[in-house]
PDB file of N, CA and C in Angstrom:
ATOM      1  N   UNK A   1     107.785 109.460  80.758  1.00  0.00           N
ATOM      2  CA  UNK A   1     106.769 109.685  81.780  1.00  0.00           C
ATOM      3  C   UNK A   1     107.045 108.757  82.962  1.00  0.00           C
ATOM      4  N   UNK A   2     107.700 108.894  84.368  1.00  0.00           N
ATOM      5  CA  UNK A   2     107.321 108.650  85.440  1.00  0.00           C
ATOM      6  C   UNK A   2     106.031 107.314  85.858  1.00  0.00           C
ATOM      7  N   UNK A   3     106.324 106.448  85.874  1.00  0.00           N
ATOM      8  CA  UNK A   3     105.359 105.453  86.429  1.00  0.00           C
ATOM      9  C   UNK A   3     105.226 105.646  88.047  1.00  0.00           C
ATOM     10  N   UNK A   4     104.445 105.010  88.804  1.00  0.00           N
ATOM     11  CA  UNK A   4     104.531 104.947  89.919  1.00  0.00           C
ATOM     12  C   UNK A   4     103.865 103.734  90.556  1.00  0.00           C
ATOM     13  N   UNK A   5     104.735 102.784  91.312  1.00  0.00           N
ATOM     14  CA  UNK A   5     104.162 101.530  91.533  1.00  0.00           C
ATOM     15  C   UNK A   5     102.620 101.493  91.907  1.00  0.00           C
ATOM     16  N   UNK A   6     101.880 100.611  91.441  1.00  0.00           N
ATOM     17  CA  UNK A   6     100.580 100.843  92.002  1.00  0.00           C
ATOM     18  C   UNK A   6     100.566  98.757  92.714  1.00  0.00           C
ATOM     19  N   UNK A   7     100.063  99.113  93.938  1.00  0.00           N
ATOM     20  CA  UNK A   7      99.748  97.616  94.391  1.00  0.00           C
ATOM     21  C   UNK A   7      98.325  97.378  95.304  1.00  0.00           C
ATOM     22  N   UNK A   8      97.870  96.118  94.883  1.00  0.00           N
ATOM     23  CA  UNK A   8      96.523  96.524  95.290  1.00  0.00           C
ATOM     24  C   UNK A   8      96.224  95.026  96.729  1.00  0.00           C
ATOM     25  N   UNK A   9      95.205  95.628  97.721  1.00  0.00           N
ATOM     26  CA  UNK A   9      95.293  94.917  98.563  1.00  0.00           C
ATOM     27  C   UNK A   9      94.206  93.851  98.198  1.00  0.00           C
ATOM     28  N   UNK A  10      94.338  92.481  98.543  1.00  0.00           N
ATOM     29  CA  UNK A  10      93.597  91.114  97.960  1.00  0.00           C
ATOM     30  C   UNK A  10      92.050  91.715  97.462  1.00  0.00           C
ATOM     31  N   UNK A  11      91.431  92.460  98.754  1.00  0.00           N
ATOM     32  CA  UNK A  11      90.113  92.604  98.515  1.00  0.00           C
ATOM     33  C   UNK A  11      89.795  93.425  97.192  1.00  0.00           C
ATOM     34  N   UNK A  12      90.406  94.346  97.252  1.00  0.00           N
ATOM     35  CA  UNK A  12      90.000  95.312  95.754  1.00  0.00           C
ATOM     36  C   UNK A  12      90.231  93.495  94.591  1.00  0.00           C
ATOM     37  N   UNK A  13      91.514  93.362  94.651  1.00  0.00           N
ATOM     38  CA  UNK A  13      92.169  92.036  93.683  1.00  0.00           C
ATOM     39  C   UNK A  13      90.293  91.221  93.274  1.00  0.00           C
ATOM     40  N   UNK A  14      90.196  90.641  94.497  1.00  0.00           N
ATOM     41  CA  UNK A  14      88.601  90.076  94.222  1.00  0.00           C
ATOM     42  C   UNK A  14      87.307  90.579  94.036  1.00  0.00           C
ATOM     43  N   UNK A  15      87.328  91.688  94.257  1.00  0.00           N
ATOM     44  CA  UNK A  15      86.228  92.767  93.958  1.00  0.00           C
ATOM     45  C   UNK A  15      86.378  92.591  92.214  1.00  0.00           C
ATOM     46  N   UNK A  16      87.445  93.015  91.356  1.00  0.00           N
ATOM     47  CA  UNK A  16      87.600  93.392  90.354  1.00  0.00           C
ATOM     48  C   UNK A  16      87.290  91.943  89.627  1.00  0.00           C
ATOM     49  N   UNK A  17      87.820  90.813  90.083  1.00  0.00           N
ATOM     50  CA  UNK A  17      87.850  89.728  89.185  1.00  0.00           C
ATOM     51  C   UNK A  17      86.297  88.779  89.912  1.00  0.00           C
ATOM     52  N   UNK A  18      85.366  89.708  90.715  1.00  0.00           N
ATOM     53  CA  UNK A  18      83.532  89.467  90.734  1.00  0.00           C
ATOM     54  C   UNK A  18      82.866  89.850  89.890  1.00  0.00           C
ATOM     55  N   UNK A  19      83.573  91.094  88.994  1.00  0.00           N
ATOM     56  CA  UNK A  19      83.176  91.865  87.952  1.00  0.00           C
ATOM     57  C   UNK A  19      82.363  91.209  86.772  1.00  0.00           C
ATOM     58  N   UNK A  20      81.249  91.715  86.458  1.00  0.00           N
ATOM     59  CA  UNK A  20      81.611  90.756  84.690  1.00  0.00           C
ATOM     60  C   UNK A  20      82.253  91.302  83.637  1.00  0.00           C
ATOM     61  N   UNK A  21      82.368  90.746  83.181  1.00  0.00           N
ATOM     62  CA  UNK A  21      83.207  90.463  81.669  1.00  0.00           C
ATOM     63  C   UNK A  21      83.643  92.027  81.494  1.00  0.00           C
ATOM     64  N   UNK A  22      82.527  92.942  80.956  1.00  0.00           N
ATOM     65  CA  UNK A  22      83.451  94.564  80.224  1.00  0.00           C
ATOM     66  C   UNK A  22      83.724  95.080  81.766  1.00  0.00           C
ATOM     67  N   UNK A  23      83.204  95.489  82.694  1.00  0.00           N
ATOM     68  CA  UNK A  23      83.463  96.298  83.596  1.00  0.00           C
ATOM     69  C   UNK A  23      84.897  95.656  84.252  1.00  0.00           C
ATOM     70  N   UNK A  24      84.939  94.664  84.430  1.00  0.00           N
ATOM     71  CA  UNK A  24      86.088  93.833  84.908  1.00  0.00           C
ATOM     72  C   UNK A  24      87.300  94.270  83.732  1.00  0.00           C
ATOM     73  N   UNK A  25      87.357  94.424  82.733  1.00  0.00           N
ATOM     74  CA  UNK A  25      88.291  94.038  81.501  1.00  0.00           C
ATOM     75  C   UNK A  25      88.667  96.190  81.881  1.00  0.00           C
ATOM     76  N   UNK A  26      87.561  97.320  82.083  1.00  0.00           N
ATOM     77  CA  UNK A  26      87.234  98.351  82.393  1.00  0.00           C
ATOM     78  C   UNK A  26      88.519  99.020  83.504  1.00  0.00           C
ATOM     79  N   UNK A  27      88.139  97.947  84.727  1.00  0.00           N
ATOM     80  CA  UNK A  27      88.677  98.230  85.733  1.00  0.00           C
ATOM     81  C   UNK A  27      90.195  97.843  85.829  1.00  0.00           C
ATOM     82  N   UNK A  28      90.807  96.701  85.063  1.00  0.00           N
ATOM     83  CA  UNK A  28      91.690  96.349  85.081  1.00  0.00           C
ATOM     84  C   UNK A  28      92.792  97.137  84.265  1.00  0.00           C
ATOM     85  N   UNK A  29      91.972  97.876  83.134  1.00  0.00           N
ATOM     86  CA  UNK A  29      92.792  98.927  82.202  1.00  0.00           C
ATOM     87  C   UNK A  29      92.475 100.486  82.683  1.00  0.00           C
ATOM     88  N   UNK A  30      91.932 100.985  84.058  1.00  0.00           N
ATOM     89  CA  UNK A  30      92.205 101.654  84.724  1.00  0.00           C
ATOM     90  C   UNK A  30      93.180 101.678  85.818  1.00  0.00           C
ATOM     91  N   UNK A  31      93.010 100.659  86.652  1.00  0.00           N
ATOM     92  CA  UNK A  31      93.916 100.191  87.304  1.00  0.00           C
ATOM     93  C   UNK A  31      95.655 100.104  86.974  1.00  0.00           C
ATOM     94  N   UNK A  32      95.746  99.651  85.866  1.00  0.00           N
ATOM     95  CA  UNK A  32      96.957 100.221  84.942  1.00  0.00           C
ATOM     96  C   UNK A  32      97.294 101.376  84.787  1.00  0.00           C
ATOM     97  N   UNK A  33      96.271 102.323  84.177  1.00  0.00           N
ATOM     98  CA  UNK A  33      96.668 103.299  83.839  1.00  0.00           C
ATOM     99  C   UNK A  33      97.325 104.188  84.956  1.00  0.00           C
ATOM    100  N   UNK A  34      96.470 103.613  86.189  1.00  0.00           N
ATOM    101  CA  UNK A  34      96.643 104.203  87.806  1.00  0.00           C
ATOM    102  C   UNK A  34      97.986 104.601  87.983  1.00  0.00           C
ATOM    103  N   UNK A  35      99.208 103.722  87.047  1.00  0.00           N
ATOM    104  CA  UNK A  35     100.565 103.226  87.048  1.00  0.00           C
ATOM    105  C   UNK A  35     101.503 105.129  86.631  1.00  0.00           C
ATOM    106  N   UNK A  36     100.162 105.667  85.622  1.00  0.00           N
ATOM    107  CA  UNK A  36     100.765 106.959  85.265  1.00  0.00           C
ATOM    108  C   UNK A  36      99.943 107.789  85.635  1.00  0.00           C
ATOM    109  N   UNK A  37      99.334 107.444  86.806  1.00  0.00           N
ATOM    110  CA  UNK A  37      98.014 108.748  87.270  1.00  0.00           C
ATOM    111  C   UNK A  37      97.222 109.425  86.341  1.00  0.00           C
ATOM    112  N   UNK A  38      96.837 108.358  85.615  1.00  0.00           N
ATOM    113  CA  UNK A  38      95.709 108.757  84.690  1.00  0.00           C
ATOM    114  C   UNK A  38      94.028 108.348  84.920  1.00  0.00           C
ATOM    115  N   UNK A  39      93.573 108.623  84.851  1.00  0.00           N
ATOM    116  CA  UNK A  39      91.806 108.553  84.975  1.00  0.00           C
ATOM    117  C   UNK A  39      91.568 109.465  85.595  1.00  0.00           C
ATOM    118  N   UNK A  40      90.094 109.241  86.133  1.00  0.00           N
ATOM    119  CA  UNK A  40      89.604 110.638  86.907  1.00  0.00           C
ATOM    120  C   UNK A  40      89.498 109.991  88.742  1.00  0.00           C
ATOM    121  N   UNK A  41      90.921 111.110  88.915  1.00  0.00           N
ATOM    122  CA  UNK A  41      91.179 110.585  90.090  1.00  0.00           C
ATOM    123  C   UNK A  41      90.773 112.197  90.909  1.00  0.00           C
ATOM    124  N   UNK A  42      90.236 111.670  92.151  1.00  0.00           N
ATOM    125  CA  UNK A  42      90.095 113.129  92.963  1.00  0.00           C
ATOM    126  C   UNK A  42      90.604 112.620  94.066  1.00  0.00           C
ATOM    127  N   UNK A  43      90.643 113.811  95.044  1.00  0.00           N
ATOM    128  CA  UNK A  43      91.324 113.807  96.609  1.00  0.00           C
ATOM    129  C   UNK A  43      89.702 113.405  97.155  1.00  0.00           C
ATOM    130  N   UNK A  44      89.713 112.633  98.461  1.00  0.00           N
ATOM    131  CA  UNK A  44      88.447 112.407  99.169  1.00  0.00           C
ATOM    132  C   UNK A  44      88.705 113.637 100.427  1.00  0.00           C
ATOM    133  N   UNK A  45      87.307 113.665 100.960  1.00  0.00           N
ATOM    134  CA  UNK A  45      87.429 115.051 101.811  1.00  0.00           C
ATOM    135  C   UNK A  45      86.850 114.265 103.249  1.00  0.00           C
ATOM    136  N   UNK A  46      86.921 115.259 104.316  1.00  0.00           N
ATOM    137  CA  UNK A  46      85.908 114.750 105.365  1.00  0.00           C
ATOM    138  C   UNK A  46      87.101 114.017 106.134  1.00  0.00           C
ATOM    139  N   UNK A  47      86.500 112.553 106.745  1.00  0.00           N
ATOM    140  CA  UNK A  47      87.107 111.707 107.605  1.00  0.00           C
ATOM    141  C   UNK A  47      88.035 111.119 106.454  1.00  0.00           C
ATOM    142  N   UNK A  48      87.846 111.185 105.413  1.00  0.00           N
ATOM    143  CA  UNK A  48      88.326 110.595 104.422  1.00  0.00           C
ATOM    144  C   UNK A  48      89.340 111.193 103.930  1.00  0.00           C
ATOM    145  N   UNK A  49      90.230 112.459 104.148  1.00  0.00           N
ATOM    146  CA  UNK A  49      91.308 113.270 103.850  1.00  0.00           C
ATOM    147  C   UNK A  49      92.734 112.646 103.799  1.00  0.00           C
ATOM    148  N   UNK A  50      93.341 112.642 102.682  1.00  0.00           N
ATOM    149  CA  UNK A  50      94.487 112.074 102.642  1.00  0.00           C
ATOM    150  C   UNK A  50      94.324 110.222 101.642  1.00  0.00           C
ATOM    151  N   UNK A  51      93.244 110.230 101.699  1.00  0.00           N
ATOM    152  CA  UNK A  51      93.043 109.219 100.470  1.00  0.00           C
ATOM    153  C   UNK A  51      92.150 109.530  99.453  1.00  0.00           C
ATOM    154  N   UNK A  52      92.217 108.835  98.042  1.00  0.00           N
ATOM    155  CA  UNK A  52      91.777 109.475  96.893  1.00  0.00           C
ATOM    156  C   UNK A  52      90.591 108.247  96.355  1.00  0.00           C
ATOM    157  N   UNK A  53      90.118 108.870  95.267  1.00  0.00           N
ATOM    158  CA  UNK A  53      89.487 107.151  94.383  1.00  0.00           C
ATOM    159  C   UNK A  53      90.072 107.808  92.906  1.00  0.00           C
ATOM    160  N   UNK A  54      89.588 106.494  92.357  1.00  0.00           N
ATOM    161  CA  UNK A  54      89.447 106.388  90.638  1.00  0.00           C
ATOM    162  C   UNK A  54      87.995 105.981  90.973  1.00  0.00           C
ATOM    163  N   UNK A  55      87.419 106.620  89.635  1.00  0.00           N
ATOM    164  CA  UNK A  55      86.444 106.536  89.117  1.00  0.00           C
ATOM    165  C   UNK A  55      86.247 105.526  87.639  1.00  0.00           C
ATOM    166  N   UNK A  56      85.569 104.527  87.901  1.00  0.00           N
ATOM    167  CA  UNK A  56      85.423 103.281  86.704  1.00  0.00           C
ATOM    168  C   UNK A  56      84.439 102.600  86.720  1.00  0.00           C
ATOM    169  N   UNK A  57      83.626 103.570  86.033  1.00  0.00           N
ATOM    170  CA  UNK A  57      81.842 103.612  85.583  1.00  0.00           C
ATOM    171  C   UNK A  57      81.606 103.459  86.716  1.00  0.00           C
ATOM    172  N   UNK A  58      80.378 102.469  87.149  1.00  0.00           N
ATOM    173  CA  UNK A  58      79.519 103.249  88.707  1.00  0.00           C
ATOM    174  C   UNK A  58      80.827 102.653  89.407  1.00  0.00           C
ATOM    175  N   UNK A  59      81.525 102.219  89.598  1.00  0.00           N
ATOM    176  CA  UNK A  59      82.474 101.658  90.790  1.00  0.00           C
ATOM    177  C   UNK A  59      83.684 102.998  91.005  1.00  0.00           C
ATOM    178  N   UNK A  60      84.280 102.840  92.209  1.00  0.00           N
ATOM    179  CA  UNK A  60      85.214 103.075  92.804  1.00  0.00           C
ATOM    180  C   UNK A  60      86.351 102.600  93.668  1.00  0.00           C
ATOM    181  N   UNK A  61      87.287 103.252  93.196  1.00  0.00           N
ATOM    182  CA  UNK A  61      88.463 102.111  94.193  1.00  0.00           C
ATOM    183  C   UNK A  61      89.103 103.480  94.955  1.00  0.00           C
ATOM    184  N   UNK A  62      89.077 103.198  96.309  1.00  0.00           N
ATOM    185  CA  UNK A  62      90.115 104.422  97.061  1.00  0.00           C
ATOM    186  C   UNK A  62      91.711 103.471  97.675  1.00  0.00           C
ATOM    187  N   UNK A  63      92.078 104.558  97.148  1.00  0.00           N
ATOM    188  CA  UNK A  63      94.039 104.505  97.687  1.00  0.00           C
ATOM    189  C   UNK A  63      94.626 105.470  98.186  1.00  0.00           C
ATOM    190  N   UNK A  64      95.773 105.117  98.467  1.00  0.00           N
ATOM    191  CA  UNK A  64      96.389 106.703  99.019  1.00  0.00           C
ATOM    192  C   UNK A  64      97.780 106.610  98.592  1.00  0.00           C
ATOM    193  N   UNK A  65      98.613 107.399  98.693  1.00  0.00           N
ATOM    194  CA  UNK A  65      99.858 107.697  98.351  1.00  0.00           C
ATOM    195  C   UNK A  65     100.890 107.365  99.357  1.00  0.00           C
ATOM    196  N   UNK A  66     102.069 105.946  99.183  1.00  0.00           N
ATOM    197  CA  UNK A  66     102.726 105.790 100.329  1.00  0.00           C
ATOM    198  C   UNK A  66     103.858 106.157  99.666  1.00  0.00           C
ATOM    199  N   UNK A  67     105.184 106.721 100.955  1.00  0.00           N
ATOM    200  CA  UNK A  67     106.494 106.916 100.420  1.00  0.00           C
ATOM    201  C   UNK A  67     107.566 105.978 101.020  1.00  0.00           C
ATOM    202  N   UNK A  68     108.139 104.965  99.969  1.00  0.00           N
ATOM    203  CA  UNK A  68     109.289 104.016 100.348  1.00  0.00           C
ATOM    204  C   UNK A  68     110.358 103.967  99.617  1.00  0.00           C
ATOM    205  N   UNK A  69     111.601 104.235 100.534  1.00  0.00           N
ATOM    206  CA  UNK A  69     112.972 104.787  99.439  1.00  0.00           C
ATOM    207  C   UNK A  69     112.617 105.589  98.611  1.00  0.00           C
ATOM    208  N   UNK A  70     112.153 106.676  98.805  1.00  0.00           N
ATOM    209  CA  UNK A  70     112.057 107.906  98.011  1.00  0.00           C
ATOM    210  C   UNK A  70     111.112 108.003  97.124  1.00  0.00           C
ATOM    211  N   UNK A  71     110.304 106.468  97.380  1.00  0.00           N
ATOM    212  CA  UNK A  71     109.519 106.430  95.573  1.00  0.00           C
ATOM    213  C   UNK A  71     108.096 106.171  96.212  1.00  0.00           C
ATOM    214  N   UNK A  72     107.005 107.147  95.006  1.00  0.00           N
ATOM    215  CA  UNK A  72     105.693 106.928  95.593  1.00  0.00           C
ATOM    216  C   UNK A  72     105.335 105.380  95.167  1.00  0.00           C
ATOM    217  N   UNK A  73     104.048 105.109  96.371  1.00  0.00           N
ATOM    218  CA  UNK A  73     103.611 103.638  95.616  1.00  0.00           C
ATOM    219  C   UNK A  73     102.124 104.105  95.926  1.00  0.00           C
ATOM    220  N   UNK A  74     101.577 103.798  95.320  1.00  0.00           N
ATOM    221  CA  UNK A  74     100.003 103.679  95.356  1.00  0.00           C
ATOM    222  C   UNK A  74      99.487 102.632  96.021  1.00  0.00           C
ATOM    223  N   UNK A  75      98.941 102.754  96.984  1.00  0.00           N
ATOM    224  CA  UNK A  75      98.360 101.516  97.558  1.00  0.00           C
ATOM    225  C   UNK A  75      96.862 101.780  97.603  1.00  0.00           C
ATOM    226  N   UNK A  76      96.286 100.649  96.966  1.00  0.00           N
ATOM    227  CA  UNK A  76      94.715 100.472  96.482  1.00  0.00           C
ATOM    228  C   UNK A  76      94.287  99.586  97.665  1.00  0.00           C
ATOM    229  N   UNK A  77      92.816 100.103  98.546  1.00  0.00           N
ATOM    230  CA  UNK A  77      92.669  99.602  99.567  1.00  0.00           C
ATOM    231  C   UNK A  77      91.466  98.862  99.713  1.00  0.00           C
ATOM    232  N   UNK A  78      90.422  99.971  98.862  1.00  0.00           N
ATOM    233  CA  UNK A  78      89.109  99.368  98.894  1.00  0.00           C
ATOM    234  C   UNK A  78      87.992  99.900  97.558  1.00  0.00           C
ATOM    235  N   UNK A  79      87.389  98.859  97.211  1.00  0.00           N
ATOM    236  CA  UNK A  79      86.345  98.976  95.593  1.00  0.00           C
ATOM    237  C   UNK A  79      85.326  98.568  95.805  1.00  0.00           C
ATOM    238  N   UNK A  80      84.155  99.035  95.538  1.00  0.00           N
ATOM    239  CA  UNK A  80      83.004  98.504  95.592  1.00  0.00           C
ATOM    240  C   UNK A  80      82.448  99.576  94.439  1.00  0.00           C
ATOM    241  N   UNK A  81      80.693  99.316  94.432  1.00  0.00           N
ATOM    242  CA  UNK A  81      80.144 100.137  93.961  1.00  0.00           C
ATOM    243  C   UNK A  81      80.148 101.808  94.137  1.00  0.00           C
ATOM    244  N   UNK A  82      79.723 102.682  93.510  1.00  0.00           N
ATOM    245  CA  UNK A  82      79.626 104.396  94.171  1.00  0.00           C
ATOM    246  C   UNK A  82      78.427 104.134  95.076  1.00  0.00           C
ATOM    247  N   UNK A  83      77.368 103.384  95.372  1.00  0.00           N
ATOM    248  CA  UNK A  83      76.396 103.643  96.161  1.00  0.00           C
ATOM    249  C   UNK A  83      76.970 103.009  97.555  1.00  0.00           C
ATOM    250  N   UNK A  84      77.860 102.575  97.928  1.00  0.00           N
ATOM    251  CA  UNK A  84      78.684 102.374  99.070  1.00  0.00           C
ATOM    252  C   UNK A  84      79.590 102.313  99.242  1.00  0.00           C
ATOM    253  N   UNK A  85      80.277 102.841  98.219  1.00  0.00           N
ATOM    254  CA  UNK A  85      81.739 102.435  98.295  1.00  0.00           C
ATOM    255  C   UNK A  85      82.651 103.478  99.687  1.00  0.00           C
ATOM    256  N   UNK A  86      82.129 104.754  99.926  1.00  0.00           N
ATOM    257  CA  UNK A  86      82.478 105.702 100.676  1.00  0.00           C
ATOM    258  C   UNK A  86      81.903 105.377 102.170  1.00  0.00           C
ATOM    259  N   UNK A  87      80.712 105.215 102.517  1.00  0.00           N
ATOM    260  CA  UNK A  87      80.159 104.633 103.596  1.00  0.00           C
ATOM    261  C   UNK A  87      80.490 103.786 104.428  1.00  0.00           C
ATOM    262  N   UNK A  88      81.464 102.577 103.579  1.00  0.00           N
ATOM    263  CA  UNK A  88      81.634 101.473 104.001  1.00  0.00           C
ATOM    264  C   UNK A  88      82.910 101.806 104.589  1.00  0.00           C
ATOM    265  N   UNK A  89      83.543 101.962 103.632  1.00  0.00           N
ATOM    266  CA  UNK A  89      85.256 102.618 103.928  1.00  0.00           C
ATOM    267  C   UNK A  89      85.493 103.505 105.329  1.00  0.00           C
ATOM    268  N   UNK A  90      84.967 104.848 105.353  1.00  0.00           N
ATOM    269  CA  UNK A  90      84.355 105.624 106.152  1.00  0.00           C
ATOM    270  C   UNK A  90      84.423 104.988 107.784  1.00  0.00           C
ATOM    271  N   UNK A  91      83.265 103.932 107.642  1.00  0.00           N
ATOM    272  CA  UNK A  91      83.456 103.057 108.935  1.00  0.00           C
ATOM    273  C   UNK A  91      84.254 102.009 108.926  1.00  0.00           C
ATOM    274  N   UNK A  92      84.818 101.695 108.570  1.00  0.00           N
ATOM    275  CA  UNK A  92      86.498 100.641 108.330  1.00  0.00           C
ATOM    276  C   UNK A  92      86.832 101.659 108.834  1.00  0.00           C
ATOM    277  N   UNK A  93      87.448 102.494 108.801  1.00  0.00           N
ATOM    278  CA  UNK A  93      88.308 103.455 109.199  1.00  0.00           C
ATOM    279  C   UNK A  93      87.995 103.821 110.613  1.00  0.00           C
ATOM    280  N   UNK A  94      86.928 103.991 110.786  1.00  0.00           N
ATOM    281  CA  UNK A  94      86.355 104.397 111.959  1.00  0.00           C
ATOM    282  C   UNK A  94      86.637 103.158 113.274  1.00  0.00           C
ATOM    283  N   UNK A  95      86.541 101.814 112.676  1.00  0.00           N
ATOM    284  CA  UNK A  95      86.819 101.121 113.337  1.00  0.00           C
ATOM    285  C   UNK A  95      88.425 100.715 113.391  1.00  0.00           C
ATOM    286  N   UNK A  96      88.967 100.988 112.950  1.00  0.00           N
ATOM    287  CA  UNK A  96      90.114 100.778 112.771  1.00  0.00           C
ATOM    288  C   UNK A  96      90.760 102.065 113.806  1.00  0.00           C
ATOM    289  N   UNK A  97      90.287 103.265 113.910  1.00  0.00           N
ATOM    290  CA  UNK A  97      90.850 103.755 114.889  1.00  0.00           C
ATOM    291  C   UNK A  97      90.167 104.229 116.314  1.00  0.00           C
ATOM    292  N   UNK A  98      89.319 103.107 116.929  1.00  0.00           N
ATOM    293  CA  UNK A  98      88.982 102.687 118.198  1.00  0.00           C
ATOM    294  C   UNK A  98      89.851 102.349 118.919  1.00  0.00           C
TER     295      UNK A  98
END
């Protein structure tokens, strides 16, 4: 089976290790698995097209798919809870292309 690098940017890194104890231990053996595109991953829609999340209990982490020397890498950008995790992102983005 095909791995595919997964690398994550600091903030998700500290999001996950704010966690407590099971959800943290949760996220970190999703995050892995991320390695063989396993969990319940969907495409995001809207302003949000072209990046995805994992789903790991109420939280979410969105990434997107980069291509370097031929090989995909996963780059993990942003995690928070599901009650903002899209909102927040959403306008990051928004500000980011002002």
């Amino acid at each position: 089976m095909n791995r595919v690098a997964v690398e994550l940017e600091q903030e998700v890194v500290d999001f996950v290790r704010s966690l407590p104890p099971q959800p943290r231990q949760v996220s970190r053996r999703a995050l892995k698995n991320l390695q063989l595109e396993q969990g319940d991953i969907r495409p995001l829609e809207g302003e949000l097209e072209g990046f995805y999340r994992i789903r790991v209990q109420r939280y979410r982490v969105i990434f997107y798919y980069d291509l370097r020397r031929n090989q995909r890498v996963i780059r993990c950008v942003y995690a928070a809870s599901r009650s903002i995790v899209y909102e927040i992102f959403a306008q990051r983005i928004r500000e980011l292309l002002e």
